[in-house]
Structure formats: structure tokens, C-alpha cells
Protein backbone atom coordinates (compact mmCIF):
# COMPACT_ATOMS: atom_id res chain seq x y z
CA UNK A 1 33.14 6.30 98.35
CA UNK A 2 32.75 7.17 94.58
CA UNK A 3 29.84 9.67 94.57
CA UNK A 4 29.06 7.90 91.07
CA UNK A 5 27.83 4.80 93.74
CA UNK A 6 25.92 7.09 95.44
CA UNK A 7 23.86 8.93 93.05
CA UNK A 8 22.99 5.08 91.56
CA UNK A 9 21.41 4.48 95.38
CA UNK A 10 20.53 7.64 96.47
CA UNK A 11 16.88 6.32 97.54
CA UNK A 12 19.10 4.59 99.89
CA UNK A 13 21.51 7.85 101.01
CA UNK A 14 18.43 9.95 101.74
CA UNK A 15 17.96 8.13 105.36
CA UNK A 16 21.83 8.77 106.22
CA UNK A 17 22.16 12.43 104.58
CA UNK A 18 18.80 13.54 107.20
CA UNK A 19 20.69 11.75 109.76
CA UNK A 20 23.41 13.61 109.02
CA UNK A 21 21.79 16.60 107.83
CA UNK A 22 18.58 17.43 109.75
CA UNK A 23 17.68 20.55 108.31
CA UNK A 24 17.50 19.10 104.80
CA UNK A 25 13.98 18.04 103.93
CA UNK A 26 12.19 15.36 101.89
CA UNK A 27 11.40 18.00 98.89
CA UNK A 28 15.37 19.44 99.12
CA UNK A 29 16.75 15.75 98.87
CA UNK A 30 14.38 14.83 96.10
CA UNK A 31 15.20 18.43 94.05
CA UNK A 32 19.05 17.28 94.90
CA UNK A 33 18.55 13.98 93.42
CA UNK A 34 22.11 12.77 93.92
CA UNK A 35 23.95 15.81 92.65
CA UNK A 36 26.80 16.58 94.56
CA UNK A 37 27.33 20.29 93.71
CA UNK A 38 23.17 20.79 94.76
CA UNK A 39 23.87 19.04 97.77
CA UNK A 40 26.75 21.20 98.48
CA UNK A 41 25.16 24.30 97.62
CA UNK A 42 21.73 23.33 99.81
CA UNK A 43 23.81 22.70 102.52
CA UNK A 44 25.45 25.88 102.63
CA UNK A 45 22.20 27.40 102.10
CA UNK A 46 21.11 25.93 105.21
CA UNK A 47 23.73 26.07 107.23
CA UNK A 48 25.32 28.55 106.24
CA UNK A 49 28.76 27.07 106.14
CA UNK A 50 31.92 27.95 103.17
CA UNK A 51 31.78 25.85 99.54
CA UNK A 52 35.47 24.19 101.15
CA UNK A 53 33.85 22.94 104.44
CA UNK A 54 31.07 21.46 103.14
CA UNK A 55 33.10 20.07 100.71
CA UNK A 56 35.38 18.36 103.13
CA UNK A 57 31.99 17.32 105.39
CA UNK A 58 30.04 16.08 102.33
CA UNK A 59 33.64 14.03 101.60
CA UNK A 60 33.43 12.13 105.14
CA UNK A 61 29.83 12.00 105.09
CA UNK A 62 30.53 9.76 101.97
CA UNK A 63 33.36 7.96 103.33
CA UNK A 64 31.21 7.18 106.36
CA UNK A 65 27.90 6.78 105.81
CA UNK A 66 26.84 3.37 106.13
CA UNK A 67 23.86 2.89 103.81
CA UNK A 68 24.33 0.50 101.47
């Protein structure tokens, strides 16, 4: 999915990324606000996981993610 589409709905992603991403709060999604690279870097923040992994998960998460 073009992250472009999700940053214009991202009131809509924030259900599936805390499905997908439980440790992520309200405040952290808010602060992200549909920017990839602050996603990326909050998740690896969190759970403590390498820039490439989370860059492959945050890929499928958007390939997957059925929010819209």
C-alpha cells in the first residue's frame, strides 16, 4: 500500500497499527502522526528490533492491514 494513502487516513490506521503493535500508545501514534521513519524508529524503541526488520514488518503491516 502507498504509505502516501496511509498518512491521508491515519485516524483510520491507528486501530490496526495497536492491533498490530500493542506496546505503541495513543500519545506515540498521535506524536507519529503518519510518519513512516517515526513509526519505524518508535518501534524499534519499543521493541527493540534492527531499522531493516522493522522496515520489512512495517512493509507487510501496510500490505496487510485492512483498515480502510
Amino acid at each position: 500500500m502507498n504509505w502516501d494513502r496511509i498518512e491521508g487516513n491515519w485516524k483510520a490506521a491507528k486501530g490496526a497499527l495497536k492491533a498490530t503493535w500493542g506496546k505503541l500508545t495513543d500519545n506515540d501514534i498521535d506524536i507519529i502522526n503518519g510518519d513512516r521513519e517515526r513509526l519505524e524508529g518508535k518501534l524499534q524503541d519499543l521493541y527493540g528490533i534492527d531499522k531493516n526488520q522493522v522496515r520489512k514488518e512495517v512493509d507487510k503491516w501496510a500490505r496487510e492491514a485492512n483498515w480502510d
